[in-house]
N, C-alpha and C. Protein backbone atom coordinates (compact mmCIF):
# COMPACT_ATOMS: atom_id res chain seq x y z
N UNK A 1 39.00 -25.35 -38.29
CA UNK A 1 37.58 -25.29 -38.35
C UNK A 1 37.00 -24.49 -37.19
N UNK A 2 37.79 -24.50 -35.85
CA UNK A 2 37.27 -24.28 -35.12
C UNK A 2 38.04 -22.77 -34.72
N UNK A 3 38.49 -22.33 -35.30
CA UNK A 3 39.18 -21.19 -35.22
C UNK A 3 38.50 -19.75 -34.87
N UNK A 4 38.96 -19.00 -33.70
CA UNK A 4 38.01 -17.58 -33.39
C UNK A 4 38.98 -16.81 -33.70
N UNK A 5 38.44 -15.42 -34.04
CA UNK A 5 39.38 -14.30 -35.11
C UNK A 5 39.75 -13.62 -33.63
N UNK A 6 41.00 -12.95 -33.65
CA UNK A 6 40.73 -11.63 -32.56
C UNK A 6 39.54 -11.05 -32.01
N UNK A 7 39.04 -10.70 -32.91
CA UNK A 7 37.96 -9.22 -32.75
C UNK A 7 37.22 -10.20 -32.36
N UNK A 8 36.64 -11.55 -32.08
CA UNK A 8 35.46 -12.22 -31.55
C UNK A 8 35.56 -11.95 -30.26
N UNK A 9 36.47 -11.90 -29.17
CA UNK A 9 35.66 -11.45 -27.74
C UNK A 9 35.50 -10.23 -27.09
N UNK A 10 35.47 -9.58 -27.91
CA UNK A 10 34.59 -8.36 -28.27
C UNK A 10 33.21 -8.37 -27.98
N UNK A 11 32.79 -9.25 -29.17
CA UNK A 11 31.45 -9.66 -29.16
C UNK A 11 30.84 -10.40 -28.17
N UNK A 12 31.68 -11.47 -27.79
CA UNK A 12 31.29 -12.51 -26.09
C UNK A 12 30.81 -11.21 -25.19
N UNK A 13 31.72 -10.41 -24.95
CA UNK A 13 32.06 -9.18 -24.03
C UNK A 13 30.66 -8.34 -24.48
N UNK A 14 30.30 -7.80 -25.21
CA UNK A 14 29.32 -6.91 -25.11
C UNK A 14 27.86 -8.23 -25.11
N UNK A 15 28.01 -9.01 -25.42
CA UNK A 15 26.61 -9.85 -25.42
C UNK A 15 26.69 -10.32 -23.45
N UNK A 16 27.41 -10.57 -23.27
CA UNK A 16 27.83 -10.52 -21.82
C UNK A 16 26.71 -9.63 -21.19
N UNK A 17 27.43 -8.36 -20.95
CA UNK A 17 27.00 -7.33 -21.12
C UNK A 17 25.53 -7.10 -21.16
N UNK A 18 25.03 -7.46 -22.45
CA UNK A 18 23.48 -7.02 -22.46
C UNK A 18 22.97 -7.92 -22.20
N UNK A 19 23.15 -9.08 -21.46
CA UNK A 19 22.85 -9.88 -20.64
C UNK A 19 22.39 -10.13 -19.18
N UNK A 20 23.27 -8.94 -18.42
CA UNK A 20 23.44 -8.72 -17.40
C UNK A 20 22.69 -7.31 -17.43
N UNK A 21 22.53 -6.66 -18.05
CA UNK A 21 21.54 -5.76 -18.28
C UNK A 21 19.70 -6.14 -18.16
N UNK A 22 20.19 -7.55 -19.39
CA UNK A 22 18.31 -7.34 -19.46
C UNK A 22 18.06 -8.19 -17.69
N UNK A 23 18.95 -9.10 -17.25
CA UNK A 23 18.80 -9.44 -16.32
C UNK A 23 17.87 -8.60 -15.19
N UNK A 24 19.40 -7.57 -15.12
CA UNK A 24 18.61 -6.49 -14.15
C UNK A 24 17.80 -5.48 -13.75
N UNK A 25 16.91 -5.70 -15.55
CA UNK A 25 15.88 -4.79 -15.60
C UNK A 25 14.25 -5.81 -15.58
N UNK A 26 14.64 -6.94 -16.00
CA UNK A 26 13.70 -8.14 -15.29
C UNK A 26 13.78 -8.29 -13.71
N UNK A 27 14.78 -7.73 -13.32
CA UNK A 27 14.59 -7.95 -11.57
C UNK A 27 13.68 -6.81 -11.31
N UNK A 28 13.85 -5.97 -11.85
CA UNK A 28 13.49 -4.29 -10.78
C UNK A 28 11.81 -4.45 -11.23
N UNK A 29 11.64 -5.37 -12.15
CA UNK A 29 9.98 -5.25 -12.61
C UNK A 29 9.15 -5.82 -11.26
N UNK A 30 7.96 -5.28 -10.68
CA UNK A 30 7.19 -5.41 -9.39
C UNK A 30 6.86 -7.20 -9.74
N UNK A 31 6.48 -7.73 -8.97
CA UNK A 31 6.38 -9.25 -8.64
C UNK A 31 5.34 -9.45 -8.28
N UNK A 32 4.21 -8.06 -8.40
CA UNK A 32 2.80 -8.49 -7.61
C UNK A 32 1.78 -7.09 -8.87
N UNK A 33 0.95 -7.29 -8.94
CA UNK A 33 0.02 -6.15 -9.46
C UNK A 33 -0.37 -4.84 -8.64
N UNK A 34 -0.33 -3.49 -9.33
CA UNK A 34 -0.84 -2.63 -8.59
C UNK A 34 -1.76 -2.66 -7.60
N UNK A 35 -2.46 -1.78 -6.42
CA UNK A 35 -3.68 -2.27 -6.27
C UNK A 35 -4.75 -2.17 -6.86
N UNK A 36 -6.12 -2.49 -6.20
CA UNK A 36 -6.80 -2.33 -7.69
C UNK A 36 -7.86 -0.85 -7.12
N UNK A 37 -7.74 -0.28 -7.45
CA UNK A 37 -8.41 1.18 -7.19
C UNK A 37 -9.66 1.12 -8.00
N UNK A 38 -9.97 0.44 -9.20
CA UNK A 38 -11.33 0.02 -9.59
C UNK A 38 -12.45 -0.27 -8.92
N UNK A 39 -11.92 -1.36 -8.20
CA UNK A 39 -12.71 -1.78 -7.08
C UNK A 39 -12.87 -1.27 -6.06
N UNK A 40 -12.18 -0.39 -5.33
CA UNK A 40 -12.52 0.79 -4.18
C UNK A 40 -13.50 1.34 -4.92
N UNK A 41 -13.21 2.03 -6.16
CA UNK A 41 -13.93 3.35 -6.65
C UNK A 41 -15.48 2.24 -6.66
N UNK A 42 -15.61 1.68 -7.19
CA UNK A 42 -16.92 0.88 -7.66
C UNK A 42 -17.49 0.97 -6.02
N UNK A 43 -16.96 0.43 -4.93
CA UNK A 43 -17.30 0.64 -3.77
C UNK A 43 -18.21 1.35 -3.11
N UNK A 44 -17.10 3.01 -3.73
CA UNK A 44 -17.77 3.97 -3.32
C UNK A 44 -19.06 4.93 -4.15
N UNK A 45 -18.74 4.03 -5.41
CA UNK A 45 -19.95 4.59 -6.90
C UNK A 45 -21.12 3.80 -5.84
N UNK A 46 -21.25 2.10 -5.83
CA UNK A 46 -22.54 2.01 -5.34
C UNK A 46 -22.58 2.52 -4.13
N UNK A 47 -22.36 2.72 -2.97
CA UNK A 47 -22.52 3.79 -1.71
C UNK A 47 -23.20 4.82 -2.14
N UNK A 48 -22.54 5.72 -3.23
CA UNK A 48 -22.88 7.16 -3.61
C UNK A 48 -23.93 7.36 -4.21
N UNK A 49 -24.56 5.87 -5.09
CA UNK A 49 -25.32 5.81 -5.94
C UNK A 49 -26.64 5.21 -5.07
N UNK A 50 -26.27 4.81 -3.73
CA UNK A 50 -27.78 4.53 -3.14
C UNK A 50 -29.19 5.50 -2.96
N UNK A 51 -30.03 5.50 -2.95
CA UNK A 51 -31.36 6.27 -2.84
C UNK A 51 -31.30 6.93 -1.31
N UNK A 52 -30.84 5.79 -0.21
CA UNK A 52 -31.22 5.68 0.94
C UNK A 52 -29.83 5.72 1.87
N UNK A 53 -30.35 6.39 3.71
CA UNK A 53 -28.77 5.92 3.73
C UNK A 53 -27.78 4.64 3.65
N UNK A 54 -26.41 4.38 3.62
CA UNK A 54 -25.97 3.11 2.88
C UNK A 54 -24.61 3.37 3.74
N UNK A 55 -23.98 2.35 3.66
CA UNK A 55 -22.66 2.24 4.19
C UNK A 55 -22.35 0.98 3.34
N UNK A 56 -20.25 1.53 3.54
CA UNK A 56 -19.68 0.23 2.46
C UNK A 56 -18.25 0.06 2.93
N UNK A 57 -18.07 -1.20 3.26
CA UNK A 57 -16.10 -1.36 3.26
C UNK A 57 -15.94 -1.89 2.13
N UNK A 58 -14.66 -1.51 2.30
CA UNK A 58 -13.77 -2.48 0.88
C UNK A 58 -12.55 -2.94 1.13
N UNK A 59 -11.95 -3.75 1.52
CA UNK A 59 -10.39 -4.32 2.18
C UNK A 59 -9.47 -3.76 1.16
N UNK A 60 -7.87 -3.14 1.38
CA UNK A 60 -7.87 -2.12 0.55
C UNK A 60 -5.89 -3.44 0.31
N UNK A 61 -5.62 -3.01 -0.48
CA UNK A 61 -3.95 -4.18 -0.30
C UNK A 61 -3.15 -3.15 -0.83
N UNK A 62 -3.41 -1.72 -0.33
CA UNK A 62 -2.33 -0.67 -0.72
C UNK A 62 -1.90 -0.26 0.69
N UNK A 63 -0.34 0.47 -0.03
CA UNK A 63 0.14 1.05 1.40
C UNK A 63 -0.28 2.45 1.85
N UNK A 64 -0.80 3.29 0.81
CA UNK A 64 -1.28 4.27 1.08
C UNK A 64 -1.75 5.10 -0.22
N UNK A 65 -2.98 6.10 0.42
CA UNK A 65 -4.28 6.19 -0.06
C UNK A 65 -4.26 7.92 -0.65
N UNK A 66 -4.80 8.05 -1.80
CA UNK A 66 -4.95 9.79 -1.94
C UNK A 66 -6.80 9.76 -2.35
N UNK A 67 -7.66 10.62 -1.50
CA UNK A 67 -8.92 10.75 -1.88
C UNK A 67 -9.14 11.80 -2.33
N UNK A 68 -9.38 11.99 -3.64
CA UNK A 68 -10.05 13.26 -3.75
C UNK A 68 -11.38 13.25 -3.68
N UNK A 69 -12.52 14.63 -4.04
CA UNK A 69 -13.43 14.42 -4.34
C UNK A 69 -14.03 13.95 -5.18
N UNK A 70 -13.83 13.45 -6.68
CA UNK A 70 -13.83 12.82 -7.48
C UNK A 70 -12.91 11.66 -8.14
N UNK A 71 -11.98 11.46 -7.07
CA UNK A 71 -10.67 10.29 -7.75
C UNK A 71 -10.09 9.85 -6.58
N UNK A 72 -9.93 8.48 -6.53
CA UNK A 72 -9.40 7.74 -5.35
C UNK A 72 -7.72 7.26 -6.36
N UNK A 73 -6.82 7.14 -5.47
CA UNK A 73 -5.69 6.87 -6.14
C UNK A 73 -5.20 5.86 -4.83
N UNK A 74 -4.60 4.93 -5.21
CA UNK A 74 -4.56 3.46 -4.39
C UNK A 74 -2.37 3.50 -4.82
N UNK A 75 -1.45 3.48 -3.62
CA UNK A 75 0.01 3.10 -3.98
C UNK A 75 0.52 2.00 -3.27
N UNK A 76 1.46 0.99 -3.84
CA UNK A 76 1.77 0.23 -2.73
C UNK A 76 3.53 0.51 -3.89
N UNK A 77 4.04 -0.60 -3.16
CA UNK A 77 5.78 -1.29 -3.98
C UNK A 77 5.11 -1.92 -4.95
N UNK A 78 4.07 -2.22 -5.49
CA UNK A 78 3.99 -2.82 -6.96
C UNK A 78 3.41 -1.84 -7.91
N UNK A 79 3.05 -0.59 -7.32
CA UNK A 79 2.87 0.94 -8.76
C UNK A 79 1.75 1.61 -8.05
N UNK A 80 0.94 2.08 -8.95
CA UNK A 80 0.26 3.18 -8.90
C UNK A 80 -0.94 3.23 -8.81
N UNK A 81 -2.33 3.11 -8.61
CA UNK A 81 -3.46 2.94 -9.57
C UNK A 81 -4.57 4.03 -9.31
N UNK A 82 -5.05 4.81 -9.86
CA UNK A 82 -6.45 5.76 -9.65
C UNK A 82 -7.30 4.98 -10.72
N UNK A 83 -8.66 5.43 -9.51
CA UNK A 83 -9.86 5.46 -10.14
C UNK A 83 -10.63 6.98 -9.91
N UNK A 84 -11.51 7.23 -11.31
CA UNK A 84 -12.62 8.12 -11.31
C UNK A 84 -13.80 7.84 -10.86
N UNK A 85 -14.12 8.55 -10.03
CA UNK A 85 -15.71 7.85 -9.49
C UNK A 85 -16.57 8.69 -10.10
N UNK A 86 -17.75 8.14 -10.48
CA UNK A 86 -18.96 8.35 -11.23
C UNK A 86 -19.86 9.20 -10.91
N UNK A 87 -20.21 8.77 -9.63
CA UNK A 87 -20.95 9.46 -8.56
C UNK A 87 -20.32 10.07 -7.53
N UNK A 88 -20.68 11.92 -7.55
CA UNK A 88 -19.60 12.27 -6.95
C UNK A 88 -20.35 13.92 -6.98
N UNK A 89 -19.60 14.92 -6.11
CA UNK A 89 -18.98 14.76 -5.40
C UNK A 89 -18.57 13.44 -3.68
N UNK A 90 -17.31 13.02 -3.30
CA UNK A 90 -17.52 12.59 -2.44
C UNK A 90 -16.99 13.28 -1.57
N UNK A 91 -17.31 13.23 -0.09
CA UNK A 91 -16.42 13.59 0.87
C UNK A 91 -15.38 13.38 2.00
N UNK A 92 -14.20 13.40 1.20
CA UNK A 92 -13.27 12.58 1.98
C UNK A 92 -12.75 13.06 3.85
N UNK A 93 -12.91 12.44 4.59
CA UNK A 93 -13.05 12.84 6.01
C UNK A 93 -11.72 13.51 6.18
N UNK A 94 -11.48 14.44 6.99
CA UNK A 94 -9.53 14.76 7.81
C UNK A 94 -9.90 13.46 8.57
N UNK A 95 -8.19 13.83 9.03
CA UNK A 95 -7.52 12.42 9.49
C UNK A 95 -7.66 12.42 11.26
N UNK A 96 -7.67 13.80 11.44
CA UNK A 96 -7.63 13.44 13.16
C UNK A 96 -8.82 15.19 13.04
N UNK A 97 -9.47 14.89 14.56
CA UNK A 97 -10.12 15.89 15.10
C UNK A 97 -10.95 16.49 14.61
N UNK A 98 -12.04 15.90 13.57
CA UNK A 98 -13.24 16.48 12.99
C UNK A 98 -14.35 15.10 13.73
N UNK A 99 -16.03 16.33 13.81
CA UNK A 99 -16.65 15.52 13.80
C UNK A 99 -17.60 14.83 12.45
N UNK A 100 -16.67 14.45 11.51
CA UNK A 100 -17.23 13.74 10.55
C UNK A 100 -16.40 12.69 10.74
N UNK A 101 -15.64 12.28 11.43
CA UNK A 101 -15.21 10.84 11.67
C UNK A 101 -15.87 10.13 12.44
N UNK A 102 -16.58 10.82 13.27
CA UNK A 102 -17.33 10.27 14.19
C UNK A 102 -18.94 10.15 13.57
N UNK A 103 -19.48 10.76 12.59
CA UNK A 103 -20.23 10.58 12.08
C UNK A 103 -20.51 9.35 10.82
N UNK A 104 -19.06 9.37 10.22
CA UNK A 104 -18.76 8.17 9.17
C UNK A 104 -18.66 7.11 9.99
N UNK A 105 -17.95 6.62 11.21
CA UNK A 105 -18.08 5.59 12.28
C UNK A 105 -19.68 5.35 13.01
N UNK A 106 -20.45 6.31 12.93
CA UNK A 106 -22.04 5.85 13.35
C UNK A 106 -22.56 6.84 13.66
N UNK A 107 -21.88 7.65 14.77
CA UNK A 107 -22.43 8.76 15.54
C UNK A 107 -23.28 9.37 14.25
N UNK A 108 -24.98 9.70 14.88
CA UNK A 108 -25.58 10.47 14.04
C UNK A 108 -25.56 11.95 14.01
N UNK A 109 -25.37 12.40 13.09
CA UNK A 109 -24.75 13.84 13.01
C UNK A 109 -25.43 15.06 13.44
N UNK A 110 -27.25 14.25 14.28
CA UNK A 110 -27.66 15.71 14.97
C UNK A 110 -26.51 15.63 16.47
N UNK A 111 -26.00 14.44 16.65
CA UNK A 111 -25.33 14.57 18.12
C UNK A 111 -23.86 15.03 17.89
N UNK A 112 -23.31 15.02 16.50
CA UNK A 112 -21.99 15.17 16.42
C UNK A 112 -21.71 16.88 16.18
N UNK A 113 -23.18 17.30 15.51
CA UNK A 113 -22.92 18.81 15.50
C UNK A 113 -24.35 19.69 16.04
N UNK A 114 -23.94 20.68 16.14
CA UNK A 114 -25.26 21.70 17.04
C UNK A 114 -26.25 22.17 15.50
N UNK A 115 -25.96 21.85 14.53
CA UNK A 115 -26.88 21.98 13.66
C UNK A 115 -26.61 21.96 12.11
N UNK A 116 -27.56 21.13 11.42
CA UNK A 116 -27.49 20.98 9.98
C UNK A 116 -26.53 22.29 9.75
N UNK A 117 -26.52 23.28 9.62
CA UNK A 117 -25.74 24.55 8.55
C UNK A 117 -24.59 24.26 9.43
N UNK A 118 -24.03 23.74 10.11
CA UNK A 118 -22.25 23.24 10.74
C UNK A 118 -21.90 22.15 10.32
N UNK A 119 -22.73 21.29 9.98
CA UNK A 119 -22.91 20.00 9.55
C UNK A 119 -22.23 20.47 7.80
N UNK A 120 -23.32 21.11 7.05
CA UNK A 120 -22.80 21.37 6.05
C UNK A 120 -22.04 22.17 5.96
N UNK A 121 -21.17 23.25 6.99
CA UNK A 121 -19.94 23.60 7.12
C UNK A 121 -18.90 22.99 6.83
N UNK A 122 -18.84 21.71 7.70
CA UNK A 122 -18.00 21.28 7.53
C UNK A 122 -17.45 20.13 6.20
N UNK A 123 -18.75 19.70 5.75
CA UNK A 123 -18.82 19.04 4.26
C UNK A 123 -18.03 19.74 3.67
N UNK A 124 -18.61 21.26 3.43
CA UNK A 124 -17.58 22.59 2.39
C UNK A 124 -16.08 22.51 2.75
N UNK A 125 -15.90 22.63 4.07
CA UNK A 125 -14.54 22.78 4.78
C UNK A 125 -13.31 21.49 3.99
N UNK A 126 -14.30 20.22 4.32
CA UNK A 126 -13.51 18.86 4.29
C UNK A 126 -13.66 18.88 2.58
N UNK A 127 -13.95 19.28 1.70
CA UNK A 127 -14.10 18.98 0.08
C UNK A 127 -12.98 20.19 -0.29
N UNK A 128 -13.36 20.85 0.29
CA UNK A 128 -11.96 22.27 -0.20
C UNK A 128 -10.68 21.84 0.40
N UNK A 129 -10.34 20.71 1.32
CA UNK A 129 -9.26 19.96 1.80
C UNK A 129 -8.68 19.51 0.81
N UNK A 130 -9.56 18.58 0.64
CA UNK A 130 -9.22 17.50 -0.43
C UNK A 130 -8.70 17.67 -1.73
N UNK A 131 -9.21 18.99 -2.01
CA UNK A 131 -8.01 19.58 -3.69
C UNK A 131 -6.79 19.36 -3.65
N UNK A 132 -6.21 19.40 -2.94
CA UNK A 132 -4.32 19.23 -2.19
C UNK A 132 -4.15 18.08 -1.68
N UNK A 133 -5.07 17.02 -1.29
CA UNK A 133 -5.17 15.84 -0.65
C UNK A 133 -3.29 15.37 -0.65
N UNK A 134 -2.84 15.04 0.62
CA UNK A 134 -1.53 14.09 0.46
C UNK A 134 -1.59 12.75 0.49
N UNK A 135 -1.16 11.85 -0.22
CA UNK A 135 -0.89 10.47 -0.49
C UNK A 135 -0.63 10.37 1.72
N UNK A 136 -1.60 9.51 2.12
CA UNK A 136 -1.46 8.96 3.43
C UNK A 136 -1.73 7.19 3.53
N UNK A 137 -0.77 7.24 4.80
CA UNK A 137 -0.86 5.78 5.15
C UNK A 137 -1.65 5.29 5.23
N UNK A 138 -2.52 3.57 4.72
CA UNK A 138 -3.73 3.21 4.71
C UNK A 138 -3.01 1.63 6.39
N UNK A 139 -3.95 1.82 6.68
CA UNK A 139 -3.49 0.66 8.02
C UNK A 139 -5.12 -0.24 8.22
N UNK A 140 -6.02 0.18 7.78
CA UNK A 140 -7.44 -0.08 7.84
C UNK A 140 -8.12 -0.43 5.87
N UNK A 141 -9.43 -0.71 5.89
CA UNK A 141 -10.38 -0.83 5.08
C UNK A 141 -10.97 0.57 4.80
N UNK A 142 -11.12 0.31 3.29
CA UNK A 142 -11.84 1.73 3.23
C UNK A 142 -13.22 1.92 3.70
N UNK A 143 -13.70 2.90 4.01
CA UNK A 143 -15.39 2.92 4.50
C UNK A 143 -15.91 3.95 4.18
N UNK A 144 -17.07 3.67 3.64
CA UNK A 144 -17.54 4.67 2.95
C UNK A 144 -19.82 4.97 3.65
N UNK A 145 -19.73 6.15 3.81
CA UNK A 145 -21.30 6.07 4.09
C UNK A 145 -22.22 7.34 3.60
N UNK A 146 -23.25 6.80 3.06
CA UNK A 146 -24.11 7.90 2.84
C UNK A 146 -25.19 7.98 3.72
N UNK A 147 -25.23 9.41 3.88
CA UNK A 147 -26.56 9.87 4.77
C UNK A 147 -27.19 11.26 4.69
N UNK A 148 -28.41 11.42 4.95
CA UNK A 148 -28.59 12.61 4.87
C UNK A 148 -29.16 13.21 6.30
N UNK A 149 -28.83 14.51 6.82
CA UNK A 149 -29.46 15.00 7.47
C UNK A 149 -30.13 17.17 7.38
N UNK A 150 -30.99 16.92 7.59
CA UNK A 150 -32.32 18.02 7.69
C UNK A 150 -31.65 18.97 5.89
N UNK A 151 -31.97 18.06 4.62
CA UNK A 151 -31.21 18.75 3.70
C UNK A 151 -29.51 18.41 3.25
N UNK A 152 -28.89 18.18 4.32
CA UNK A 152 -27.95 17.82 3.89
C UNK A 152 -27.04 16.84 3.04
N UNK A 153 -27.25 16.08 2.22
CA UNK A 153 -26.52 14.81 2.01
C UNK A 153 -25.62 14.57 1.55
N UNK A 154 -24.57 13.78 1.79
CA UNK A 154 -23.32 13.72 1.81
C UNK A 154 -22.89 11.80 1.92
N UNK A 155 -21.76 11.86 1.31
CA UNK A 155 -21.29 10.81 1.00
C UNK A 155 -19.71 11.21 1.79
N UNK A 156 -19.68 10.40 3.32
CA UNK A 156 -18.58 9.96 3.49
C UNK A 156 -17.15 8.75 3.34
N UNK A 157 -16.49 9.48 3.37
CA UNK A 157 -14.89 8.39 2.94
C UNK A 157 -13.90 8.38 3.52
N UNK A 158 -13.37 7.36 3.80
CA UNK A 158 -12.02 7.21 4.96
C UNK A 158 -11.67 6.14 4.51
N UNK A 159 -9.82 6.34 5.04
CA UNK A 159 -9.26 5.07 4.90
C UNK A 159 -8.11 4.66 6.26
């Protein structure tokens, strides 16, 4: 009654097999959710979308950040996530040695530059960056501020 043919551990053997398979493709699946790049982008939509000047953080749970002028993209070890922002263009700051970091941190931008048309120099400068933008380390909150000065207005972004 209880009799197994030859050719049955064969079958043990490959069910084995795809066992230890689905196993190890249930391991490699992430254990946490992307971040959520929705919610940055929304962040920086109401910032962008204020009348007046405005400032905005957003606590960010990625490891690192790509801004474009129109698309924030959020990476950590659990995947991938971009958002499209609505309101836009934005302007994403360089990382070291401009004075628009110091302007997105408070400094008002008649003291950070010798005049509105450098001011909007450098808006042009920092948006033609950002086409090539590289995926960089996020160690901070994102911050985002709008302001205008003599004509100028601009929506800054950092992470």
């Amino acid at each position: 009654m209880f009799e197994l043919t030859v050719d049955a551990w064969y079958g043990w053997i490959g069910l084995s097999l795809a066992g230890v398979a689905l196993v190890g493709a249930a391991a490699g699946l992430p254990t946490a959710p992307p971040p959520d790049a929705g919610a940055a982008g929304a962040t920086v939509d109401r910032v962008a979308a204020a009348e007046y000047a405005a400032t905005g953080e957003h606590p960010l749970d990625a490891d690192e950040i790509r801004l474009g002028t129109r698309r924030i993209g959020l990476r950590s070890d659990s995947g991938t996530a971009h958002a499209t922002l609505s309101f836009g263009p934005v302007t994403p700051v360089p990382t070291e040695g401009s004075p628009l970091r110091d302007v997105l941190y408070g400094t008002p931008p008649e003291r950070a530059f010798d005049s509105p048309e450098a001011f909007r120099q450098a808006v042009v400068d920092a948006r033609a960056d950002a086409s090539d933008a590289p995926w960089r380390t996020v160690d901070r909150t994102l911050i985002v501020r709008r302001l205008s000065w003599e004509g100028v207005n601009v929506v800054l972004v950092d992470a």
